[in-house]
C-alpha atoms as a PDB file:
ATOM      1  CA  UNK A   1       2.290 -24.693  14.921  1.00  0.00           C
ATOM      2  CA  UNK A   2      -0.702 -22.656  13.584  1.00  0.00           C
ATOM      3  CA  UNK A   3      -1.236 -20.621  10.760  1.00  0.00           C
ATOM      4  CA  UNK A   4      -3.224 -17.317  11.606  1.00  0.00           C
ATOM      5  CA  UNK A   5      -4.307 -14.702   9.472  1.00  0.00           C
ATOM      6  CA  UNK A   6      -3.689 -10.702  10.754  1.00  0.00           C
ATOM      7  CA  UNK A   7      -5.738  -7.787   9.094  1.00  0.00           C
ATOM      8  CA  UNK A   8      -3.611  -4.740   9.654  1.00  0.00           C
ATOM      9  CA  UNK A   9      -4.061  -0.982   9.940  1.00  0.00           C
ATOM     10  CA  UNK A  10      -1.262   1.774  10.251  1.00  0.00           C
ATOM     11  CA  UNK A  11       0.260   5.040   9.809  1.00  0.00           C
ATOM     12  CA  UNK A  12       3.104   4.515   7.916  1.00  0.00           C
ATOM     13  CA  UNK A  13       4.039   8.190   8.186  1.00  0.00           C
ATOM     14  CA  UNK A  14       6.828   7.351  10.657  1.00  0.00           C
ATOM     15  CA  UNK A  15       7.909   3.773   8.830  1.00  0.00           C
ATOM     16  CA  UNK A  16      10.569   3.294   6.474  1.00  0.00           C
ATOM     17  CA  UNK A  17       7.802   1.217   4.873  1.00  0.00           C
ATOM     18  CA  UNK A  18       6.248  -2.012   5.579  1.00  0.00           C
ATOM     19  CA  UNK A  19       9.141  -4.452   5.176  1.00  0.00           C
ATOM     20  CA  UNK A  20      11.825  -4.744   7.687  1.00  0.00           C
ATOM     21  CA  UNK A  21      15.343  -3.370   7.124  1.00  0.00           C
ATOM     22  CA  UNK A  22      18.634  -3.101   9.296  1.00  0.00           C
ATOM     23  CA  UNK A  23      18.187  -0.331  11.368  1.00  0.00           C
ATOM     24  CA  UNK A  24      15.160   0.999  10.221  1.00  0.00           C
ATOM     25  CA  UNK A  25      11.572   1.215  11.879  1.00  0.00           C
ATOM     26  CA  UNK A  26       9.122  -0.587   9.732  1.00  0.00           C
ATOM     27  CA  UNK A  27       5.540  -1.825  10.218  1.00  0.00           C
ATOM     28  CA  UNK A  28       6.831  -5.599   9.917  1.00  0.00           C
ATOM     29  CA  UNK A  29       9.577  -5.356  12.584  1.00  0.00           C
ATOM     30  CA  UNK A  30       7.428  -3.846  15.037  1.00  0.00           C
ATOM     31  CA  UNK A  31       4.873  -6.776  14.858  1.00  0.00           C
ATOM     32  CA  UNK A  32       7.190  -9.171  14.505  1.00  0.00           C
ATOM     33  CA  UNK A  33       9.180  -8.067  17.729  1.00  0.00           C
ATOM     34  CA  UNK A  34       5.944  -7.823  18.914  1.00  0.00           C
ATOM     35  CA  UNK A  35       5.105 -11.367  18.750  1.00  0.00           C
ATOM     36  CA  UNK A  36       8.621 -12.792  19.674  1.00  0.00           C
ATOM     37  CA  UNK A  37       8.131 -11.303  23.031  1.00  0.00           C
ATOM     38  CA  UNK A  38       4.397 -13.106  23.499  1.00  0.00           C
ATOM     39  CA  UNK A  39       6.613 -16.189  23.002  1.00  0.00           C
ATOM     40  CA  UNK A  40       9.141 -15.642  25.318  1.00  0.00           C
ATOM     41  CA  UNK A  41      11.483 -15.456  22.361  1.00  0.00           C
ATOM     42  CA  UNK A  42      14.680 -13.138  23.455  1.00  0.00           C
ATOM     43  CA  UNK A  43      15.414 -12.557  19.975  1.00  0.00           C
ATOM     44  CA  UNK A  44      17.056  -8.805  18.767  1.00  0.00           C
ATOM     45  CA  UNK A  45      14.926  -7.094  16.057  1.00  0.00           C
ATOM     46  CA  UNK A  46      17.994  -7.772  13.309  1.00  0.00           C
ATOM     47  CA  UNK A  47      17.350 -11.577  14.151  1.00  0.00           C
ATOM     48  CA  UNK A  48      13.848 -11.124  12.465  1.00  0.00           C
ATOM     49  CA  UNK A  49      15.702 -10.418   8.129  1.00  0.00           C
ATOM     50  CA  UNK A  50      18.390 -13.179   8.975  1.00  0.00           C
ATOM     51  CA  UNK A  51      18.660 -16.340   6.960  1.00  0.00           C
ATOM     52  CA  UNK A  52      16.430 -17.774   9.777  1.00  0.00           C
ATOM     53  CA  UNK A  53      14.111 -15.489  11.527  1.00  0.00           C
ATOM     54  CA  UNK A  54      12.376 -17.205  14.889  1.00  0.00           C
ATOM     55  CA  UNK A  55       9.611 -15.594  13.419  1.00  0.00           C
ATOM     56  CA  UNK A  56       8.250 -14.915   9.727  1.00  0.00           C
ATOM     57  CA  UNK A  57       4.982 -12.091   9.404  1.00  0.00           C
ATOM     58  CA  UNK A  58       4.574 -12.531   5.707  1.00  0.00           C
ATOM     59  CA  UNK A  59       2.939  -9.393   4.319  1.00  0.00           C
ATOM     60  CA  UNK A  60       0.667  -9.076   1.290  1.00  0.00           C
ATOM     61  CA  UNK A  61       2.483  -6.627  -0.023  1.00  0.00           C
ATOM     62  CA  UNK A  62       4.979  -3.809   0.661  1.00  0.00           C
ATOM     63  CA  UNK A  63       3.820  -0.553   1.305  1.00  0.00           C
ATOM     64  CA  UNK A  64       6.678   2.119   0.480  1.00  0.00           C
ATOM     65  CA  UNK A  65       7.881   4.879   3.517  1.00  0.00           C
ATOM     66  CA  UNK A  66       5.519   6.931   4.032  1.00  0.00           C
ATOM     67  CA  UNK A  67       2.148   4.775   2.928  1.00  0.00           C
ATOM     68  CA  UNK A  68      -0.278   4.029   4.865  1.00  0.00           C
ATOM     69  CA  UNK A  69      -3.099   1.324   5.428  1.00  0.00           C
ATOM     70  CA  UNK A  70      -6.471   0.244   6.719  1.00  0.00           C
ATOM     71  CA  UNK A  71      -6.324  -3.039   5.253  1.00  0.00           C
ATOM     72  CA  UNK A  72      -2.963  -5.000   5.231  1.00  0.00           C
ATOM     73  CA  UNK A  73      -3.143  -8.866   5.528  1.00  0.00           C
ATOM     74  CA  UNK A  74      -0.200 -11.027   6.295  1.00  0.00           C
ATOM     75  CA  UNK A  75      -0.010 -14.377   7.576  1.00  0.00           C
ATOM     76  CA  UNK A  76       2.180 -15.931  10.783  1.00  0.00           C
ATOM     77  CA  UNK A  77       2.851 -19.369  12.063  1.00  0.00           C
ATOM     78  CA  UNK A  78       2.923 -19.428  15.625  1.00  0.00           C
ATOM     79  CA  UNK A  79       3.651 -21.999  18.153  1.00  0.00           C
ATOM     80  CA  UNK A  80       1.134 -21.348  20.449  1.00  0.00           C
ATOM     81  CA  UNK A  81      -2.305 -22.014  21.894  1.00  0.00           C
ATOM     82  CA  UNK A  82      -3.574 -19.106  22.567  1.00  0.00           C
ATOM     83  CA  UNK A  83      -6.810 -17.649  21.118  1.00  0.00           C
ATOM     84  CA  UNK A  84      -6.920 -15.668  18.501  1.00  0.00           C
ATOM     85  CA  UNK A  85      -8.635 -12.618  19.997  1.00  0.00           C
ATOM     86  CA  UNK A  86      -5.856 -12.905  22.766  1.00  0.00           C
ATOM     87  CA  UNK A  87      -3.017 -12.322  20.362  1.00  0.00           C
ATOM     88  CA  UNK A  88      -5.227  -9.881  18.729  1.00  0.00           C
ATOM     89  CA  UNK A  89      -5.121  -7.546  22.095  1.00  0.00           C
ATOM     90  CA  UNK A  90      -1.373  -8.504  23.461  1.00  0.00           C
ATOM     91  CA  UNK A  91      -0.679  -7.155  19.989  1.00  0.00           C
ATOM     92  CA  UNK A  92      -2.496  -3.872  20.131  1.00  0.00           C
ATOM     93  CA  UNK A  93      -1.520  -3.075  23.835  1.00  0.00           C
ATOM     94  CA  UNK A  94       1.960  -3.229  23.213  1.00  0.00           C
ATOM     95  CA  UNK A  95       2.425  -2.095  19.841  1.00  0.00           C
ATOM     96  CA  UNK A  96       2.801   2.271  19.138  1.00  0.00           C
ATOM     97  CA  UNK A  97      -0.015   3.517  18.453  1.00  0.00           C
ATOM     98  CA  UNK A  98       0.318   3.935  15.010  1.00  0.00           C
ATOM     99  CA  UNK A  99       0.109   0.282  14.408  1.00  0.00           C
ATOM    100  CA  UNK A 100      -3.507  -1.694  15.120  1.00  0.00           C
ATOM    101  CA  UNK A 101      -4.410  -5.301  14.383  1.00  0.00           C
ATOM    102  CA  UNK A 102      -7.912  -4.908  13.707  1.00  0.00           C
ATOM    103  CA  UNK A 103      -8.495  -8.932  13.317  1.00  0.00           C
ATOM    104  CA  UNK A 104      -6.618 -12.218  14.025  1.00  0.00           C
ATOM    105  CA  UNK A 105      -8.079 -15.334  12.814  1.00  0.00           C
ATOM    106  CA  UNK A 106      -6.923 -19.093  12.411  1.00  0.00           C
ATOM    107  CA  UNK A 107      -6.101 -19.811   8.744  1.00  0.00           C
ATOM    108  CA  UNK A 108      -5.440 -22.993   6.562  1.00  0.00           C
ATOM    109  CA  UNK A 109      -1.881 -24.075   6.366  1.00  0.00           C
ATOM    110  CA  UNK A 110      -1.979 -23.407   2.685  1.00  0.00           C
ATOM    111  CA  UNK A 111      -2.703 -19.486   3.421  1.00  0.00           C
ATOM    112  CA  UNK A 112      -0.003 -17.495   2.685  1.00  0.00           C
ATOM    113  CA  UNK A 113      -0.540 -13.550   2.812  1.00  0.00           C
ATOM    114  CA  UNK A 114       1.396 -12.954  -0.606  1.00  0.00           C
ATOM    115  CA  UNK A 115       0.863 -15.607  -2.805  1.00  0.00           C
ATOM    116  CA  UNK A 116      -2.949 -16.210  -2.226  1.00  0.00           C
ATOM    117  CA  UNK A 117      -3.314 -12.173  -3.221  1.00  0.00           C
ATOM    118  CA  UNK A 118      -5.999 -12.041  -6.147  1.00  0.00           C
ATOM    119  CA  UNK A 119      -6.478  -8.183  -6.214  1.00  0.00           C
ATOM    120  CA  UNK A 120      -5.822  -4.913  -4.188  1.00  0.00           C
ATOM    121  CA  UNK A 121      -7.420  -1.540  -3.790  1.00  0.00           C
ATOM    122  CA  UNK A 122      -5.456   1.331  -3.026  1.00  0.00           C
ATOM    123  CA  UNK A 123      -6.647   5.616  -2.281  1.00  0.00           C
ATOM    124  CA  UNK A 124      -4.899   8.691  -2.823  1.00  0.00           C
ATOM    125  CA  UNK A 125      -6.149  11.326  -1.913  1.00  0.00           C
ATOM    126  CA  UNK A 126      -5.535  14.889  -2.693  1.00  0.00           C
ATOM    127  CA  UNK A 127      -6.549  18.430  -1.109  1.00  0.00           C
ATOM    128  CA  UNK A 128      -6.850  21.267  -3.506  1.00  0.00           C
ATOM    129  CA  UNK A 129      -9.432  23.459  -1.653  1.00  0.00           C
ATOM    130  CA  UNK A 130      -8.860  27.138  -0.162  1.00  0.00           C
ATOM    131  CA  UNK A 131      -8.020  26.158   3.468  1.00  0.00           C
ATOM    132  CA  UNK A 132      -6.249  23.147   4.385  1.00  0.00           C
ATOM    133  CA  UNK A 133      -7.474  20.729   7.237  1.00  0.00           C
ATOM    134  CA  UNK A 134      -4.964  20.988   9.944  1.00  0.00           C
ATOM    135  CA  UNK A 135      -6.053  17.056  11.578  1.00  0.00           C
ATOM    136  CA  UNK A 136      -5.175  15.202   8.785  1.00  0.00           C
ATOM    137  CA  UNK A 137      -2.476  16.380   7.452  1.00  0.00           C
ATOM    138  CA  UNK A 138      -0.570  13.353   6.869  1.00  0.00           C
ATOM    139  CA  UNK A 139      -3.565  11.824   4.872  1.00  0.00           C
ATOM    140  CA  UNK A 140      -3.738  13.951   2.101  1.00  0.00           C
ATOM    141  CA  UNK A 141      -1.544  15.637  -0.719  1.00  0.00           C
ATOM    142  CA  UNK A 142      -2.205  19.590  -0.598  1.00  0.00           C
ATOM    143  CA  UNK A 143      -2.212  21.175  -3.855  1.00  0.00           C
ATOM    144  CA  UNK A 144      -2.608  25.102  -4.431  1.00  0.00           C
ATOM    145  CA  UNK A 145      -4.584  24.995  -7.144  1.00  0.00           C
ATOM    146  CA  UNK A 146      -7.465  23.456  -7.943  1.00  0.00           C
ATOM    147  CA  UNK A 147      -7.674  20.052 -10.483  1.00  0.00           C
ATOM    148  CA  UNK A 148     -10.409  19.477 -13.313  1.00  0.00           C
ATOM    149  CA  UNK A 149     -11.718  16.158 -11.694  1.00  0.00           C
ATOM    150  CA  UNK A 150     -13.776  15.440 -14.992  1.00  0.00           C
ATOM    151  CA  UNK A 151     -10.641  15.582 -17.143  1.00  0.00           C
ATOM    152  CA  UNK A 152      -8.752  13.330 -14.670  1.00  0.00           C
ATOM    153  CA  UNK A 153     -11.705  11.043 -14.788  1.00  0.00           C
ATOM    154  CA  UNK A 154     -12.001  11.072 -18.353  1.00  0.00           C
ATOM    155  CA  UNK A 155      -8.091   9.765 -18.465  1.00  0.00           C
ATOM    156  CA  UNK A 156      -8.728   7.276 -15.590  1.00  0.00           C
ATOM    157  CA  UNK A 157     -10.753   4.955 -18.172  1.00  0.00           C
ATOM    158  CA  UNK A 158      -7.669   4.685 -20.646  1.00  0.00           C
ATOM    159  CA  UNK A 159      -5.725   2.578 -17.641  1.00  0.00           C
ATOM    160  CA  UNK A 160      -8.132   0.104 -17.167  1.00  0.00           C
ATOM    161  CA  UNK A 161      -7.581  -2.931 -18.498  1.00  0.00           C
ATOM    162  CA  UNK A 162      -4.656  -5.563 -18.854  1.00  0.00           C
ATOM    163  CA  UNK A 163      -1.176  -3.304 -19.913  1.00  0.00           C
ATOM    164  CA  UNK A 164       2.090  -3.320 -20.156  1.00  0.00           C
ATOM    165  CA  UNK A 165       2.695  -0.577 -17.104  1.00  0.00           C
ATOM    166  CA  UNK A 166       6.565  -0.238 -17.539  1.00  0.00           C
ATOM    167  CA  UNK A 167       6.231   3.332 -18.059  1.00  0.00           C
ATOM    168  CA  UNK A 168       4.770   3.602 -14.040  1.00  0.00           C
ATOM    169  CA  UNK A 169       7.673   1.706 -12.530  1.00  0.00           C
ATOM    170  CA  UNK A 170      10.493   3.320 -10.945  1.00  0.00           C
ATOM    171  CA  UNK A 171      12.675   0.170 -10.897  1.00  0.00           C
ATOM    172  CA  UNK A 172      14.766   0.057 -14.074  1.00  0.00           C
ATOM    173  CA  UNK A 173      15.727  -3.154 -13.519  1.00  0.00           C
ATOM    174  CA  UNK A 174      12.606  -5.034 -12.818  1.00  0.00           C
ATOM    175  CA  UNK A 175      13.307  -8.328 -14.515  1.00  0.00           C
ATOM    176  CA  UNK A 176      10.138  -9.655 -13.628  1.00  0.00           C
ATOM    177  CA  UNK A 177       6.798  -8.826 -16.504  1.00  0.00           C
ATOM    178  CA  UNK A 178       5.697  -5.325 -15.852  1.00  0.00           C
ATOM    179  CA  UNK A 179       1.882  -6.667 -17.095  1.00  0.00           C
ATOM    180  CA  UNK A 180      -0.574  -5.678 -14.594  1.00  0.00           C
ATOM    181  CA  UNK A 181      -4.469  -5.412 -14.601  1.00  0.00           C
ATOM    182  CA  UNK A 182      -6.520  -2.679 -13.304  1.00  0.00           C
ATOM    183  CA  UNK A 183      -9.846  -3.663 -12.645  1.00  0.00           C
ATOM    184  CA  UNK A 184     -11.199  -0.050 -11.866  1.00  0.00           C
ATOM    185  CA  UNK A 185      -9.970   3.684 -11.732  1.00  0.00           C
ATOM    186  CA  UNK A 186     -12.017   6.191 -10.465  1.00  0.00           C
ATOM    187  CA  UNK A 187     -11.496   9.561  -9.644  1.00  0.00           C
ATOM    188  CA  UNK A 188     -14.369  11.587  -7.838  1.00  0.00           C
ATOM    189  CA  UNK A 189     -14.221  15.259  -6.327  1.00  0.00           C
ATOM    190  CA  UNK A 190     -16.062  15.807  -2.719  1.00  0.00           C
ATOM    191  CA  UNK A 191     -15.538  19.539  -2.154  1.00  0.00           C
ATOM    192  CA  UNK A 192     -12.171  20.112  -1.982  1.00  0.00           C
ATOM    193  CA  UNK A 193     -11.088  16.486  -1.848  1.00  0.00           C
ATOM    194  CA  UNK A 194     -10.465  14.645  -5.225  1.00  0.00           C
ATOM    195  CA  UNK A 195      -9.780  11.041  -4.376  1.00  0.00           C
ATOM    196  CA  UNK A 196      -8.068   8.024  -6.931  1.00  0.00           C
ATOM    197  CA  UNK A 197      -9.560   4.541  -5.943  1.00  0.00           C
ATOM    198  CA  UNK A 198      -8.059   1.577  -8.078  1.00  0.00           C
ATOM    199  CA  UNK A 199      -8.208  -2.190  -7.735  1.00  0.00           C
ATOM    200  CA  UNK A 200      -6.457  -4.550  -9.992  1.00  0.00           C
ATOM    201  CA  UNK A 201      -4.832  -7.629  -9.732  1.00  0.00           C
ATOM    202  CA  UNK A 202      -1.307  -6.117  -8.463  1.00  0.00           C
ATOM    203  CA  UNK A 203       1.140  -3.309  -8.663  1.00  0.00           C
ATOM    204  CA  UNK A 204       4.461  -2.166  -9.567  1.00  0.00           C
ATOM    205  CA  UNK A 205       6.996   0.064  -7.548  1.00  0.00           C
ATOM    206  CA  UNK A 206       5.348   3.130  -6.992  1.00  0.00           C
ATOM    207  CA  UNK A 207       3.048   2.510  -9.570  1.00  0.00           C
ATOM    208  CA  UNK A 208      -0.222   3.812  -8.059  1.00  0.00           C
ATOM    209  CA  UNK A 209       1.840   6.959  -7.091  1.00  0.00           C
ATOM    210  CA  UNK A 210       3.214   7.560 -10.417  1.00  0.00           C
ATOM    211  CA  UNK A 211      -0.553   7.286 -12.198  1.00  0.00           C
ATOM    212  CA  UNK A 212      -1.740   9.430  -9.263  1.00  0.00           C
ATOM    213  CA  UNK A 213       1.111  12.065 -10.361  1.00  0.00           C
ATOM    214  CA  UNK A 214       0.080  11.661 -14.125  1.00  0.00           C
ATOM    215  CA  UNK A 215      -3.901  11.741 -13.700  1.00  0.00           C
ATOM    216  CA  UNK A 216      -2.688  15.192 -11.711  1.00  0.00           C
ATOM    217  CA  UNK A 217      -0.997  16.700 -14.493  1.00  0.00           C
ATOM    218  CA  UNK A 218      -3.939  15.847 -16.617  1.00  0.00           C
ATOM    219  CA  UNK A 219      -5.979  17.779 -13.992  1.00  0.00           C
ATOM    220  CA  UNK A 220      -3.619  20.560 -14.660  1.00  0.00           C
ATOM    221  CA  UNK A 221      -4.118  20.781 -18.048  1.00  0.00           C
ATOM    222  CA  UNK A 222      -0.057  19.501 -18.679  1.00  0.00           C
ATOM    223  CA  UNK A 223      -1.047  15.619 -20.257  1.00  0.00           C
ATOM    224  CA  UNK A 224      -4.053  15.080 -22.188  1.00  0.00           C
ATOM    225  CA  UNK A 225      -6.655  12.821 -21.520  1.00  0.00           C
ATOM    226  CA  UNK A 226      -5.738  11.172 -24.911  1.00  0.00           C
ATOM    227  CA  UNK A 227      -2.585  11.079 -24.274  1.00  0.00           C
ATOM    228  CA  UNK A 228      -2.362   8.312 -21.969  1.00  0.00           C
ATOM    229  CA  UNK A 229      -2.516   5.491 -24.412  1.00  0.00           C
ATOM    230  CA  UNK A 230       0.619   6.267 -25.855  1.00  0.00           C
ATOM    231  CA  UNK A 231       2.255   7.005 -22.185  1.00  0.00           C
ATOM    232  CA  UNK A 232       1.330   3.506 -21.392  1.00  0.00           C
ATOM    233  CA  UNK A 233       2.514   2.085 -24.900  1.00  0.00           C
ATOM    234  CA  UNK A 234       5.775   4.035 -24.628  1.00  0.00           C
ATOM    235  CA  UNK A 235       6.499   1.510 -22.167  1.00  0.00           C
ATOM    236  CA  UNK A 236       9.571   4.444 -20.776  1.00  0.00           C
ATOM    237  CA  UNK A 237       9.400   5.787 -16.959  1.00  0.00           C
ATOM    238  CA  UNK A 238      10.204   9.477 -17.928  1.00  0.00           C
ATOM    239  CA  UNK A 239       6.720   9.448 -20.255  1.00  0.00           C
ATOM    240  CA  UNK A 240       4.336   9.668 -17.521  1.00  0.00           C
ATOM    241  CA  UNK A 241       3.857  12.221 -14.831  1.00  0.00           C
ATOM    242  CA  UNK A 242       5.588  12.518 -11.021  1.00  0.00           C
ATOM    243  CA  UNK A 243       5.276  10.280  -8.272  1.00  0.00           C
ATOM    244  CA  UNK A 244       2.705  12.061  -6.299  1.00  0.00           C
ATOM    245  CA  UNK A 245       3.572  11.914  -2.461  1.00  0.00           C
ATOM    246  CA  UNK A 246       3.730   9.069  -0.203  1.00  0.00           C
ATOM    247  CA  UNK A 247       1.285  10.467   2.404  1.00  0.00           C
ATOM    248  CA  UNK A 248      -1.668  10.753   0.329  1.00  0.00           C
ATOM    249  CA  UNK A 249      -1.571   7.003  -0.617  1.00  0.00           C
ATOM    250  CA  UNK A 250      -3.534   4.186   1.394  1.00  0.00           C
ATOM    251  CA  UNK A 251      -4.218   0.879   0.962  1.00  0.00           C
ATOM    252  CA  UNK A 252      -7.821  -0.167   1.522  1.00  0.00           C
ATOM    253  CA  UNK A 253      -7.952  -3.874   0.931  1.00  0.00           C
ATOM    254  CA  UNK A 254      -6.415  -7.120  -0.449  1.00  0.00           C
ATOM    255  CA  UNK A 255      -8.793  -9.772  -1.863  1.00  0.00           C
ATOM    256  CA  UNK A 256      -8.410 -13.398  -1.857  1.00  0.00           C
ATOM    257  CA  UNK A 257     -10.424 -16.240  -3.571  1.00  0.00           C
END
């Protein structure tokens, strides 16, 4: 039994989300189906969330519906000797083909997608301009209006930093600490693109949404720059902005040590 390591792109615009549900289409079920069948395993796809799957694709994360990614990692133990770079292309000729493994490689038997996690980057990214690209559509959020970037960039600073972020969770009762650090927030206009890149060391539900939706109603004029200190202290979801859109959202990268 080896431990391998899978670097994942996808279009989640189709997926109820990376993790695998009963009756659902999800990123994780299709790989995971995926690789029963390179083992011969004659396994249904509801066999994969049971209280013993025949196979386990532990994610780094979980992307909600509608997310997508260039840079998911999750780790697999597989009983098999084939290469790496042979899983690698079973994987991407039989998987849709909104769904790519862009690397396999052997890992340590300590490596485990999830808990080895030291940081994250996530995108959104939002169209404001006068015509909308037609091709990628399901990238972006369109807005009709257009945002002030510098204000929004002015209010990115205040998140940055080790917080209390209860007031950018939707899930009232997350028992768990709500503490998260944000290692960078930046917010940069490119014509009629204004794009939110932030790394920190993790994320709550929705939460890069959520300060997507708030750094757009600074943008609008609606929050103040200023105010975002006291949305964060608040520590109450219905003090920050929206959850901007699921299609606008990507996630870049996961670090490890």
């Amino acid at each position: 039994m080896k431990n391998y390591r899978l670097l994942i792109t996808y279009d989640g615009t189709r997926y109820k989300g990376w993790e695998h549900q009963p009756g659902a289409e999800t990123v994780q079920g299709k790989i995971e189906v995926c690789l029963g069948r390179m083992l011969g395993l004659s396994a249904s796809p509801e066999d994969y969330f049971g209280a013993n799957p025949p196979i386990e694709l532990i994610g780094s994360g979980r992307t909600d519906a509608g997310v997508h990614a260039k840079g998911m990692v999750a780790s697999v133990k597989l009983p098999t000797e084939q290469s790496p770079d042979t899983i690698r292309d079973y994987l991407n000729h039989y998987l849709p083909d909104d769904i790519a493994i862009r690397e396999v490689r052997e890992a340590s038997d300590r490596f485990h997608a999830r808990y080895n996690t030291t940081g994250k980057t996530y995108e959104y990214t939002i169209f404001d301009g006068p015509v909308k690209p037609v091709f990628i559509r399901k990238y972006y959020t369109a807005l009709d209006e257009p945002l002030d970037a510098d204000r929004m960039a002015e209010a990115a600073e205040y998140f940055v930093g080790e917080h209390d972020f209860k007031s950018f969770c939707t899930n009232p009762k997350m028992k768990k600490s709500t503490v998260r650090r944000i290692d960078n927030l930046a917010v940069r206009r490119n014509k009629g693109y204004v794009t939110i890149t932030v790394s920190g060391s993790g994320f709550l539900q929705n939460m890069v949404r959520i300060i997507a939706g708030t750094l757009i109603e600074v943008g609008y004029g609606r929050i103040e720059p200023s105010d975002i200190p006291s949305i964060i202290e608040a520590k109450d979801r219905t003090a920050a902005g929206p959850t901007a859109p699921a299609k606008g959202l990507c996630l870049l990268a996961v670090n490890y040590d």
